[in-house]
Protein backbone atom coordinates (compact mmCIF):
# COMPACT_ATOMS: atom_id res chain seq x y z
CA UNK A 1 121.98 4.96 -136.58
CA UNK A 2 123.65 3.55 -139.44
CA UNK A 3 123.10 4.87 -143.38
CA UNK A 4 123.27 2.07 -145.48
CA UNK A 5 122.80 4.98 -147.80
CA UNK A 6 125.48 7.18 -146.90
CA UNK A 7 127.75 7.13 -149.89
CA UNK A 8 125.07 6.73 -152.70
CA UNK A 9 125.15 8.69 -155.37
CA UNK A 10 121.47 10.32 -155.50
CA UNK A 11 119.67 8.86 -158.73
CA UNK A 12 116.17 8.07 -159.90
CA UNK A 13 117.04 5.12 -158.08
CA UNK A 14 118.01 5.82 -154.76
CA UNK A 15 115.87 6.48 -152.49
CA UNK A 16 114.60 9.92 -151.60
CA UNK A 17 116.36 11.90 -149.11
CA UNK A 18 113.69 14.41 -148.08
CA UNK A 19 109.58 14.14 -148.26
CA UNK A 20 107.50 17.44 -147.72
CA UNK A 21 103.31 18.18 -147.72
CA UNK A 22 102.05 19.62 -151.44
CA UNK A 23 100.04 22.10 -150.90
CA UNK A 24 98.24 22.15 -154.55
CA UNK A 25 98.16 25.68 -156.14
CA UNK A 26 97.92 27.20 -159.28
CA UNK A 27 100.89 29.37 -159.69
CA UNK A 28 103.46 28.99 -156.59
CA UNK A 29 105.90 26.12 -157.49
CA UNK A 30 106.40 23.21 -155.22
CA UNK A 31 109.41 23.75 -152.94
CA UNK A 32 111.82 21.04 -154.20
CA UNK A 33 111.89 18.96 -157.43
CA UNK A 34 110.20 15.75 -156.39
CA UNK A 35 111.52 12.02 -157.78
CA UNK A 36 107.97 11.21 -157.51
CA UNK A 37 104.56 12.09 -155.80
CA UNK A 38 102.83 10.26 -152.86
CA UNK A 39 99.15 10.50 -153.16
CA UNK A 40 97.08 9.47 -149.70
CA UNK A 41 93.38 10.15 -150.86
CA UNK A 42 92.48 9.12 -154.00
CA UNK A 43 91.48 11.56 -157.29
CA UNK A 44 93.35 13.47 -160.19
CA UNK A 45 96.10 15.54 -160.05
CA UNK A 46 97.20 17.92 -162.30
CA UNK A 47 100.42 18.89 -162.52
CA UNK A 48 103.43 20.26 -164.89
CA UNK A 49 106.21 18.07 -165.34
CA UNK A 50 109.73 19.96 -164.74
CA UNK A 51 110.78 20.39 -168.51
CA UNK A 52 107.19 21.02 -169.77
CA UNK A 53 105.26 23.59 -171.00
CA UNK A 54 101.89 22.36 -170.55
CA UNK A 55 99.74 20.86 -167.21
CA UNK A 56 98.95 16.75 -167.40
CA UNK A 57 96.21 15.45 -165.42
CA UNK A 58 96.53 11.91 -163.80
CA UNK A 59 93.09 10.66 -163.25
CA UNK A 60 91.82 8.08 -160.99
CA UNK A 61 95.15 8.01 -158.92
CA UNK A 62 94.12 5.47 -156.11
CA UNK A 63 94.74 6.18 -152.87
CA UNK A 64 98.17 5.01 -151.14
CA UNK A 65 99.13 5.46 -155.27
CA UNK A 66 102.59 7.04 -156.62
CA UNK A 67 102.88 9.42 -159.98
CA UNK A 68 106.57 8.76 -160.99
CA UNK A 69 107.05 12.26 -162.31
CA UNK A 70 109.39 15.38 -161.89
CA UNK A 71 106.79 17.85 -161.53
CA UNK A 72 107.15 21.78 -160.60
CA UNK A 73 103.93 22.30 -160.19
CA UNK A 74 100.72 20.38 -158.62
CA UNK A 75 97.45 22.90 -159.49
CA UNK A 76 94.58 23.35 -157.57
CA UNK A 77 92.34 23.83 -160.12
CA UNK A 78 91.89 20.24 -161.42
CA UNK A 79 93.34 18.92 -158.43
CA UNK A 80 91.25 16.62 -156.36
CA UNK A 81 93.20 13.95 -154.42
CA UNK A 82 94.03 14.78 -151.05
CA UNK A 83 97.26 14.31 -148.82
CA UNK A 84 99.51 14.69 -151.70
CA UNK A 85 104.15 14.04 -150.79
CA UNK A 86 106.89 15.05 -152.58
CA UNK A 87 109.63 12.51 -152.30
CA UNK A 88 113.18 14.21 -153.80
């Protein structure tokens, strides 16, 4: 199949090469640096951007919604939308 793709420099812009399940939790990291965050059922989300040193909670994310953020780290305490994707 052909990669329209295939020579792009990765960016902010480009689109995301990989997509994986977040499993919320309060102290294991995610497993790869996210461009953004897919969220399927709506609610907050608190997470900690990658060059933080504090959590942020997005409220009210609607469902089918994206958080445009680096993160580490999506918590489960706080943490109430469901079916959460890392895009990176």
């Amino acid at each position: 199949m052909p990669d329209e793709f295939q020579n792009a420099v990765q960016s902010a812009l480009t689109p995301s090469e990989d997509a994986f399940a977040v499993s919320p939790h309060d102290n294991t990291p995610l497993v790869a640096v996210p461009k953004y965050l897919y969220v399927g059922g709506a609610g907050r989300v608190t997470l900690r951007a990658l060059d933080s040193t504090a959590d942020v909670v997005f409220e009210n994310v609607p469902a089918g919604g994206y958080i445009y953020v680096r993160a580490s780290h999506v918590r489960a305490t706080g943490t109430t939308a469901t079916a959460i994707v890392g895009c990176a």
